[in-house]
N, C-alpha and C. Protein backbone atom coordinates (compact mmCIF):
# COMPACT_ATOMS: atom_id res chain seq x y z
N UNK A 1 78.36 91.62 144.06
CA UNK A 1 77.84 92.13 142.82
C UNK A 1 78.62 93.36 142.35
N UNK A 2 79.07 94.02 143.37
CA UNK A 2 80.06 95.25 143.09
C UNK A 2 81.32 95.04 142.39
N UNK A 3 81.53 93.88 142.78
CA UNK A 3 82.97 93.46 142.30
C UNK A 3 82.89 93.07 140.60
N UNK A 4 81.69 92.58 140.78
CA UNK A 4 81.71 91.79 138.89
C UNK A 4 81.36 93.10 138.34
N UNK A 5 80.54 94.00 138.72
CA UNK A 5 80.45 95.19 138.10
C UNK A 5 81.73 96.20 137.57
N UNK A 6 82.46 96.12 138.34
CA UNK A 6 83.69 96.67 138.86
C UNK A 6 84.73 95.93 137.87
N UNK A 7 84.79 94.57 137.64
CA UNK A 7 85.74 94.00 137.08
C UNK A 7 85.41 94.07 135.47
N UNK A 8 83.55 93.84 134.99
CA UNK A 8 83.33 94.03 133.67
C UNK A 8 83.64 95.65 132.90
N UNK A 9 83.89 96.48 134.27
CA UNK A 9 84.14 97.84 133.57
C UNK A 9 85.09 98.30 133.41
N UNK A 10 86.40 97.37 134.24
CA UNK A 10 87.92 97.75 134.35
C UNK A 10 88.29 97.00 132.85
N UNK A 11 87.50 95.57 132.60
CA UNK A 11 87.89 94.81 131.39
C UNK A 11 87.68 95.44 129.96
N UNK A 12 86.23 96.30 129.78
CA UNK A 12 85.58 96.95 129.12
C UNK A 12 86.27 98.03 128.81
N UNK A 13 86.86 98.66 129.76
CA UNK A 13 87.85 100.15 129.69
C UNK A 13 89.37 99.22 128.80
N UNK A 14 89.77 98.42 129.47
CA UNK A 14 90.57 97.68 128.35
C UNK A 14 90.48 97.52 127.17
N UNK A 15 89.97 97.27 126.81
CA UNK A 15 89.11 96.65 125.16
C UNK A 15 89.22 97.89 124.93
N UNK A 16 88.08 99.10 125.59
CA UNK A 16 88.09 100.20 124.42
C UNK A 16 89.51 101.46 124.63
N UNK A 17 90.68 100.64 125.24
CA UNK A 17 91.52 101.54 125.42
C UNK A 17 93.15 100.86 124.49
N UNK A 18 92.47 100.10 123.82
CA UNK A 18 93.71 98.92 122.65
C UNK A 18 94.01 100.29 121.94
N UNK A 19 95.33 100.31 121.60
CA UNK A 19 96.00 100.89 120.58
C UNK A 19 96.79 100.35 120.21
N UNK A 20 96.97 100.46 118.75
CA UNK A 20 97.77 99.57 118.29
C UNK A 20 99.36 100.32 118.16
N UNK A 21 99.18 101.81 117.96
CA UNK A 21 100.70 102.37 117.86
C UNK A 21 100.44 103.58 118.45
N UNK A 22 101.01 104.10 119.46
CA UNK A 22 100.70 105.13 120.55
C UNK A 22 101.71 106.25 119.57
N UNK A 23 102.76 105.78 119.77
CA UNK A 23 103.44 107.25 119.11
C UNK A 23 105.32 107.10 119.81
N UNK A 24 105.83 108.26 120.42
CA UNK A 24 107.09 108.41 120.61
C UNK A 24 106.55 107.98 122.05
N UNK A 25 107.94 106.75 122.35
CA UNK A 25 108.10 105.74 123.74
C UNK A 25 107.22 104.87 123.40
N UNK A 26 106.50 104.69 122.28
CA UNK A 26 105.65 103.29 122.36
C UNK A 26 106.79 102.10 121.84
N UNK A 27 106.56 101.05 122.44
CA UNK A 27 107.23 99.58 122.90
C UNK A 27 106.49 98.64 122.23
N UNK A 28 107.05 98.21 121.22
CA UNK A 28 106.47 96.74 120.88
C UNK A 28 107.45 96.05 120.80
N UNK A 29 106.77 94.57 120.99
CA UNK A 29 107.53 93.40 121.18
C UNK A 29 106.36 92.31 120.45
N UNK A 30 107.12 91.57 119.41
CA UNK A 30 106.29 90.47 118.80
C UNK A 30 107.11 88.99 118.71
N UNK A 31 106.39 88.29 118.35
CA UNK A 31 106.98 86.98 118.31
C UNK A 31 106.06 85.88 117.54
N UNK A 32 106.53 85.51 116.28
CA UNK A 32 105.76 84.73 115.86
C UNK A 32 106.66 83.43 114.89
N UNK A 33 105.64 83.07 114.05
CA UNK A 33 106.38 82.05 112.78
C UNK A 33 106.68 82.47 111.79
N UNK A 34 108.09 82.27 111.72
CA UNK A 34 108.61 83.00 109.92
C UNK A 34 108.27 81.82 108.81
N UNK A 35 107.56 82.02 107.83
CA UNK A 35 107.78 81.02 106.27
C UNK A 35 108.16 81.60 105.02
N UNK A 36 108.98 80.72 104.70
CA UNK A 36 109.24 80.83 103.53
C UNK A 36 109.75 79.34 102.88
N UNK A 37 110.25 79.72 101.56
CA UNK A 37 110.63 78.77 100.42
C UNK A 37 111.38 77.86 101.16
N UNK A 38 110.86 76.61 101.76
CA UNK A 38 112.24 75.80 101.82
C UNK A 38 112.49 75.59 103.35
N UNK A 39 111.74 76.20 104.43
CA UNK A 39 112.45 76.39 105.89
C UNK A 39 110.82 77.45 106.67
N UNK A 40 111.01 76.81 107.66
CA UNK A 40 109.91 77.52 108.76
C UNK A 40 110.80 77.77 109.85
N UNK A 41 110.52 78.85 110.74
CA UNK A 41 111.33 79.12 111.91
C UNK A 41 110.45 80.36 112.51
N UNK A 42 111.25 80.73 113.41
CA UNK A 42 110.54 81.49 114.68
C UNK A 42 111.44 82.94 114.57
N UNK A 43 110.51 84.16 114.32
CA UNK A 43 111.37 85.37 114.73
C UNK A 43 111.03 86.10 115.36
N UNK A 44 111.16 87.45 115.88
CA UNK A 44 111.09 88.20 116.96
C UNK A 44 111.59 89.57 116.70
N UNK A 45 110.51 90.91 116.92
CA UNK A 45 110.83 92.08 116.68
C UNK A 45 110.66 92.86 117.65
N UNK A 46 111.50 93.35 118.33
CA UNK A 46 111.16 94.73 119.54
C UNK A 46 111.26 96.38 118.37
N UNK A 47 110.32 97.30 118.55
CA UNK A 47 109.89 98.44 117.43
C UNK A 47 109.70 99.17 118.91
N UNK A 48 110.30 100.56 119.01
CA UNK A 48 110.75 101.66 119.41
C UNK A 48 110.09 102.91 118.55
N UNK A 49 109.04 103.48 119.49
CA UNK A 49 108.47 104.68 118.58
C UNK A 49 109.30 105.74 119.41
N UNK A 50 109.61 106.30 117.96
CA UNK A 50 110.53 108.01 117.77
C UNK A 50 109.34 108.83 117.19
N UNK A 51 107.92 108.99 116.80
CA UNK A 51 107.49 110.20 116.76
C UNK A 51 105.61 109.55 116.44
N UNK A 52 105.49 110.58 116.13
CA UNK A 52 103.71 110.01 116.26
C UNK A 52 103.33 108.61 115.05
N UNK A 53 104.59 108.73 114.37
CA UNK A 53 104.23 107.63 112.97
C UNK A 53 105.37 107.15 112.74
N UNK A 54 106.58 107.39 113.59
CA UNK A 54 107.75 106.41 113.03
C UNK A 54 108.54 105.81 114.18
N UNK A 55 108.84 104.55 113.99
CA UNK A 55 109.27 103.36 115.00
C UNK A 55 110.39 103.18 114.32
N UNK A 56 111.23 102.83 115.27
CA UNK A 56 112.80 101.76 114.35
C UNK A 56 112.58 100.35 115.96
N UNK A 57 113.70 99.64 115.14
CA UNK A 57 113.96 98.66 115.94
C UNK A 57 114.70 97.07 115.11
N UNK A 58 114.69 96.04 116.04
CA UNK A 58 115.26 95.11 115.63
C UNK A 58 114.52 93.59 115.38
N UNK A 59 115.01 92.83 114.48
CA UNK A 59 113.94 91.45 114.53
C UNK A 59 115.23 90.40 114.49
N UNK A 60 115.21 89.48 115.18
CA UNK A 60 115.85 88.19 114.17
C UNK A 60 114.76 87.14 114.27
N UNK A 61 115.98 86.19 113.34
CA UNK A 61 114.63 85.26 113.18
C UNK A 61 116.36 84.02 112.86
N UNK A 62 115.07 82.95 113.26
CA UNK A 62 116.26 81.34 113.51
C UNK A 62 115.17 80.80 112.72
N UNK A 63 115.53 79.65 111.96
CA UNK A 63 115.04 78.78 110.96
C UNK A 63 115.22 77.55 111.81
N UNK A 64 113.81 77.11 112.10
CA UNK A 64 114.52 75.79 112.89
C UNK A 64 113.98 74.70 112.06
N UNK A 65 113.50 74.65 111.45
CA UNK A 65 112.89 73.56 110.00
C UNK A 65 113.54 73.92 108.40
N UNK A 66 114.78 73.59 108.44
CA UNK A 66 115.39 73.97 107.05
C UNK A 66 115.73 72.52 106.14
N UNK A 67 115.51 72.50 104.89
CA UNK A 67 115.81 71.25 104.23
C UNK A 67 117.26 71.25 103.75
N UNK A 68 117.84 69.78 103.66
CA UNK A 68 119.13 69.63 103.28
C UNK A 68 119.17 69.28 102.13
N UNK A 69 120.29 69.69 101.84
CA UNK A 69 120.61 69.63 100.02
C UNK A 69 121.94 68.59 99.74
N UNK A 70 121.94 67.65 98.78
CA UNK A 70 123.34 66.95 98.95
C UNK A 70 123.52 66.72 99.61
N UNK A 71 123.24 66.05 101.17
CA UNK A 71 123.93 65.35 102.09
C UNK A 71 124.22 66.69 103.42
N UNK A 72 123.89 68.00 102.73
CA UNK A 72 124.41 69.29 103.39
C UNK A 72 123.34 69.53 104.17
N UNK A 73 123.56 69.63 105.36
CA UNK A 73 122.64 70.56 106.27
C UNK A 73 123.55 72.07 106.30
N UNK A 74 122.07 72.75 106.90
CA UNK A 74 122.42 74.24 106.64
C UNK A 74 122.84 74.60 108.77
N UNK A 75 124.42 75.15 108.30
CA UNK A 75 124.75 75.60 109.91
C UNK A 75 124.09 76.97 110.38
N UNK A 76 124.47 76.79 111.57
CA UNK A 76 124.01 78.19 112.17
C UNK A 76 123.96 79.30 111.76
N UNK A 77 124.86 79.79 110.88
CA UNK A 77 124.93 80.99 110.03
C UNK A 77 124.16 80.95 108.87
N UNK A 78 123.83 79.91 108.60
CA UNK A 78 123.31 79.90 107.21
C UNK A 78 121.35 80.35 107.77
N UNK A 79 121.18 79.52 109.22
CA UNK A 79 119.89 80.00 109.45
C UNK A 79 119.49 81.11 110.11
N UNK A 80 120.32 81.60 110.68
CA UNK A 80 120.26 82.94 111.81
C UNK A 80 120.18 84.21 110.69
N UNK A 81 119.48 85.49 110.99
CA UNK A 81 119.64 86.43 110.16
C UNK A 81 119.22 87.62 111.75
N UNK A 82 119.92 88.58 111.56
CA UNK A 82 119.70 89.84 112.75
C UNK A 82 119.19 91.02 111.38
N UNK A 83 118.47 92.19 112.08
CA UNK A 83 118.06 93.05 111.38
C UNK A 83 117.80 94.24 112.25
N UNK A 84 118.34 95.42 111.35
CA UNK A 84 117.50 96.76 112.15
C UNK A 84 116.25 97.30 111.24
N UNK A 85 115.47 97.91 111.82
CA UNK A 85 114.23 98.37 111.18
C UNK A 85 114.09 99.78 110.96
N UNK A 86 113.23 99.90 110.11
CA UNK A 86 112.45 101.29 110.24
C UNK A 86 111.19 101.19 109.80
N UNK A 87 110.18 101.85 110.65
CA UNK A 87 108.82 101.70 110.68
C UNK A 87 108.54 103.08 110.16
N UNK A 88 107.09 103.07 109.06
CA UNK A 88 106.29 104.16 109.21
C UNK A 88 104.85 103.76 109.91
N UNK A 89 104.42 104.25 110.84
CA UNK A 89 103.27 103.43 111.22
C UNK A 89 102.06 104.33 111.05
N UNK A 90 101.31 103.71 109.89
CA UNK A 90 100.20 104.48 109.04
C UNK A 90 98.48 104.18 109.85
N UNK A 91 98.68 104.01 111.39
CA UNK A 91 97.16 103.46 111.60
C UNK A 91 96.18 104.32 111.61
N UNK A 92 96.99 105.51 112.35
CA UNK A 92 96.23 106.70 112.39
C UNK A 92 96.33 107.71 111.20
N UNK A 93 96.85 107.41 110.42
CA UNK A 93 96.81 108.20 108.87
C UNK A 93 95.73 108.02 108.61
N UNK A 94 95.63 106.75 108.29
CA UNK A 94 94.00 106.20 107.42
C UNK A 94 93.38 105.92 107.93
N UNK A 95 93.11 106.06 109.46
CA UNK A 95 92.23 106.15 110.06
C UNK A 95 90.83 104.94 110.21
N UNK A 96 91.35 104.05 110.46
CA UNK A 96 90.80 102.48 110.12
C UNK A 96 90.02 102.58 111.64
N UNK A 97 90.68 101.84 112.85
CA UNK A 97 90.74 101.82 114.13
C UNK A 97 91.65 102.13 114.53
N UNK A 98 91.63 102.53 116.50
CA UNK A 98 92.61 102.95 116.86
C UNK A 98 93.60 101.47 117.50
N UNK A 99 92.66 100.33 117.20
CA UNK A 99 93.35 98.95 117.78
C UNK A 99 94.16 98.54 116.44
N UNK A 100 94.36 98.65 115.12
CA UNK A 100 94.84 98.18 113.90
C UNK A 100 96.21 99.39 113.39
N UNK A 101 97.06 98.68 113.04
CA UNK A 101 97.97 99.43 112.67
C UNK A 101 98.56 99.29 111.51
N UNK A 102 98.78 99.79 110.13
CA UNK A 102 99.35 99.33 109.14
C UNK A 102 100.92 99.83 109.42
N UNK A 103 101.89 99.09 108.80
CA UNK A 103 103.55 99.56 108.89
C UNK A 103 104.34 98.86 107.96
N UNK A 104 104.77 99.63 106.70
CA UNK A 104 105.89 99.49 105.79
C UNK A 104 106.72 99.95 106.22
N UNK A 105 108.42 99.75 105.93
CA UNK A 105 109.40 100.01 106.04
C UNK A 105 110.44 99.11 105.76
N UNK A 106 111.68 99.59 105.87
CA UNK A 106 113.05 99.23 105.70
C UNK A 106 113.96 98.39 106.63
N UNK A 107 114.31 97.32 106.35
CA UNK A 107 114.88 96.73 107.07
C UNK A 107 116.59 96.30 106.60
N UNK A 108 117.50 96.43 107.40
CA UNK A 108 118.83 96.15 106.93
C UNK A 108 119.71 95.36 108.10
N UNK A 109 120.09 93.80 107.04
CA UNK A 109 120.16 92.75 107.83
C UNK A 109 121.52 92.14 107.61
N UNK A 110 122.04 91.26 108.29
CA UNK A 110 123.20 90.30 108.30
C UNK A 110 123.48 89.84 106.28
N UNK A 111 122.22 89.72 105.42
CA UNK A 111 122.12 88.73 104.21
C UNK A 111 121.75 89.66 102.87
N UNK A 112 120.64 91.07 103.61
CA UNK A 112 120.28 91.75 102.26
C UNK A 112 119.58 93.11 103.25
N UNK A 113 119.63 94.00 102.19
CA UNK A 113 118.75 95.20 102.65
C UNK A 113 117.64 95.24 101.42
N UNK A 114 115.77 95.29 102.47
CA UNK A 114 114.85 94.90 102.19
C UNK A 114 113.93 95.80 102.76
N UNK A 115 112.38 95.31 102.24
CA UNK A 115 111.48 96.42 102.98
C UNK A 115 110.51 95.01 103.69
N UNK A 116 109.57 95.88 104.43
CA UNK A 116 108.51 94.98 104.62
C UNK A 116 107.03 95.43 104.66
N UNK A 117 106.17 94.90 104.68
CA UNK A 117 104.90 95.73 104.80
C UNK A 117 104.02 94.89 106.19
N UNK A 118 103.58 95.39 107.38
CA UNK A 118 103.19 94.36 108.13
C UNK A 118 101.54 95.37 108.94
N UNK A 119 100.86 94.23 109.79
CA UNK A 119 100.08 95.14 109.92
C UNK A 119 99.67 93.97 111.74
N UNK A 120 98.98 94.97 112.61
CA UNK A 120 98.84 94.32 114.22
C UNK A 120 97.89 95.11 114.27
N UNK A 121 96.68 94.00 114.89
CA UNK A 121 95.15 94.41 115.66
C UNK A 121 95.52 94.31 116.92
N UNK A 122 95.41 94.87 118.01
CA UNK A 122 95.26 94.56 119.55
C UNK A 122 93.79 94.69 120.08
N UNK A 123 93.81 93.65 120.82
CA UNK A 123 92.16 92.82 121.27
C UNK A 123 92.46 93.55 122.56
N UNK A 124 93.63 93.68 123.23
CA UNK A 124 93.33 94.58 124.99
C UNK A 124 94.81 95.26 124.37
N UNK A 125 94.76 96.27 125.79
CA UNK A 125 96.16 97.15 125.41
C UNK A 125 96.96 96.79 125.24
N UNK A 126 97.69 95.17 125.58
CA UNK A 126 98.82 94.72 126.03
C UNK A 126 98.76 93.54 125.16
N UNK A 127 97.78 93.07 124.04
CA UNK A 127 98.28 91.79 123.63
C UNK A 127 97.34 91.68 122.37
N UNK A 128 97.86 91.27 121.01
CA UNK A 128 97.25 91.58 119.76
C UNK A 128 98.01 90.75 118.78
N UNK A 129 97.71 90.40 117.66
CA UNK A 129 98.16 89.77 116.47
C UNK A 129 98.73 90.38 115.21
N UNK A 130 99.83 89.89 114.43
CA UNK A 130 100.63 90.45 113.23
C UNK A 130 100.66 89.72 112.65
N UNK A 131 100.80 90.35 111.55
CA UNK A 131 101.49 89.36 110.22
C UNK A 131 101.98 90.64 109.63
N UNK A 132 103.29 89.85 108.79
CA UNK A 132 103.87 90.60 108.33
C UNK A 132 104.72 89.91 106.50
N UNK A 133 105.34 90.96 105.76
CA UNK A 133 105.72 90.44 105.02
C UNK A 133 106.56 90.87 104.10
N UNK A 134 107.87 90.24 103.90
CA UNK A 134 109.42 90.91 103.78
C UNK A 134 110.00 90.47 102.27
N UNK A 135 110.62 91.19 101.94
CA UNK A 135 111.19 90.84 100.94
C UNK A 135 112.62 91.50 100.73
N UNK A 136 113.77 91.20 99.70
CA UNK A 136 114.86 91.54 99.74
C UNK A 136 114.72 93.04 98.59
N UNK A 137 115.72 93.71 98.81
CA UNK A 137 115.44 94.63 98.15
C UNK A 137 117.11 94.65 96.91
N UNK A 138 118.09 94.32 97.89
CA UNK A 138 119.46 94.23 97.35
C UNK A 138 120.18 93.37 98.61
N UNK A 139 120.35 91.96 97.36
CA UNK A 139 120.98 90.94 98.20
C UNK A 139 122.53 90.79 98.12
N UNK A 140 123.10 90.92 98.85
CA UNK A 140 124.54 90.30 99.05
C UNK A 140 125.21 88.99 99.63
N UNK A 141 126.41 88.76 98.93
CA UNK A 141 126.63 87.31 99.55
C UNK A 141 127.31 87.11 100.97
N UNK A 142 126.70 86.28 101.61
CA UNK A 142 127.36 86.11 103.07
C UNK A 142 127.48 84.93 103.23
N UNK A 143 127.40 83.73 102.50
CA UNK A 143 128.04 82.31 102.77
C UNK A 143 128.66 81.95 102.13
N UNK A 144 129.25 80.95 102.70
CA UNK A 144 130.66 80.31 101.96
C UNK A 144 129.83 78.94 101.26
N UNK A 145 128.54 78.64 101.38
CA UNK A 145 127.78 77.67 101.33
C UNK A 145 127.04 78.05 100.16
N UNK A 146 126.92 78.26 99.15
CA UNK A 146 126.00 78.61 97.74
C UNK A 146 124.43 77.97 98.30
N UNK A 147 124.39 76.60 98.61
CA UNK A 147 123.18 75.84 98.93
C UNK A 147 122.43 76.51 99.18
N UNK A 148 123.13 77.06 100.56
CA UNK A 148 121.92 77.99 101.75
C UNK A 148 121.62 79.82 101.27
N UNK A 149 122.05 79.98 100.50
CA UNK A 149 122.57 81.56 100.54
C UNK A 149 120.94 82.36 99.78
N UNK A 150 120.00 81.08 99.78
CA UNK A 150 118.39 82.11 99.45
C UNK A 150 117.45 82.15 101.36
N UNK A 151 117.96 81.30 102.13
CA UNK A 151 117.88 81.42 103.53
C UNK A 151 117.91 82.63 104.33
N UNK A 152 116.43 83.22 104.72
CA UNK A 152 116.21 84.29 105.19
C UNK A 152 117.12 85.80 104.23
N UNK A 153 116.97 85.23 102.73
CA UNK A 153 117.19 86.13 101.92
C UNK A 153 116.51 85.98 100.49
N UNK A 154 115.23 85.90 100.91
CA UNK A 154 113.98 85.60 99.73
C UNK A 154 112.50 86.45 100.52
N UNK A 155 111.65 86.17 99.71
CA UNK A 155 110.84 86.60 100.00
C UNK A 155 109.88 85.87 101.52
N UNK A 156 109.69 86.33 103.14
CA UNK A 156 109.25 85.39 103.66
C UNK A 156 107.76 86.21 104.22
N UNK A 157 107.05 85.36 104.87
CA UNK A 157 105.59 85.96 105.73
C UNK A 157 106.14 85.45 107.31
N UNK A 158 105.89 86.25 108.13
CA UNK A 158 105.51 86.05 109.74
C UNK A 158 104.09 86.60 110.02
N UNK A 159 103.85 85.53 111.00
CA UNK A 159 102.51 85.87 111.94
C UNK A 159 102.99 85.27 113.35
N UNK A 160 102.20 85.94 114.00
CA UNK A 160 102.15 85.69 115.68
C UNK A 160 101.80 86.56 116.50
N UNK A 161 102.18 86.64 117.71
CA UNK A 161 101.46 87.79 118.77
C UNK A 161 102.28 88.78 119.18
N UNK A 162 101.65 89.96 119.17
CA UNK A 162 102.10 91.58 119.28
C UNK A 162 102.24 91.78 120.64
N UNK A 163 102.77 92.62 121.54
CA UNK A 163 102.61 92.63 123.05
C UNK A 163 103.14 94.18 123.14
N UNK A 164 102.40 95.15 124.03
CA UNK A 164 102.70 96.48 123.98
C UNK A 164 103.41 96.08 125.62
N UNK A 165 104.40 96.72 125.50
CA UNK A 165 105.32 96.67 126.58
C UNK A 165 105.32 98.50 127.68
């Protein structure tokens, strides 16, 4: 009986110890589904906190469901996009919960420099949900392919799971 006691209060101390953005040395790592116009795929962001409200870091994202145009499939370059970030992370500004985190910022990538606005609940310390949502801010050309060249350079949404590292 000691033990279930013991285990509902170690689980309980979990739950009420979720944060969603700790501050400078906080570690996130996410991974979810990118959509947009035309193509679904899978991306991935590791976010590096530098001070009580600002994170940088990196995402890419691979398109693994893209449609062909003319006979053209879209190559590897056309679906791959790398990015660095910058986070402001507003959870504790506005003061919502300490498990919810709101975060706009700047992102500058392989295709366009863009912002995003995204936001992560964590259910225990170590594992929680995002969505997020990007857009171009100033696009440049990087294919030799016209077809593909709105590919992870339009407006897209990700969701999936947050993980504090």
């Amino acid at each position: 009986m000691k033990k279930i006691i013991t285990l509902i209060a170690v689980f309980t101390a979990c739950l009420a110890n979720a944060q969603a953005f700790k501050g400078k040395g906080d570690i996130k790592f996410q991974v979810g589904a990118n959509i947009q116009q035309d193509a679904t795929g899978i991306t991935s962001t590791a976010d590096f906190g530098l001070g009580e409200n600002m994170s940088f870091g990196f995402q890419v994202t691979y398109l693994l469901s893209a449609n062909k145009y003319l006979d053209f499939s879209p190559e590897f370059g056309d679906r791959a996009d790398v990015r660095a970030r910058f986070n402001a992370n507003l959870g504790n500004v506005i003061n919502v919960d300490d498990k919810f985190d709101v975060y706009p910022g700047l992102d500058l990538g392989l295709r366009n420099f863009g912002g995003h606005v995204g936001a992560r609940y964590f259910f225990t310390d170590g594992f929680g949900v995002f969505t997020e949502a990007a857009f171009p801010i100033a696009k440049y050309d990087t294919t030799d392919n016209e077809l593909f060249d709105n590919y992870n350079n339009q407006f897209n949404v990700s969701i999936g799971m947050s993980f504090n590292l």
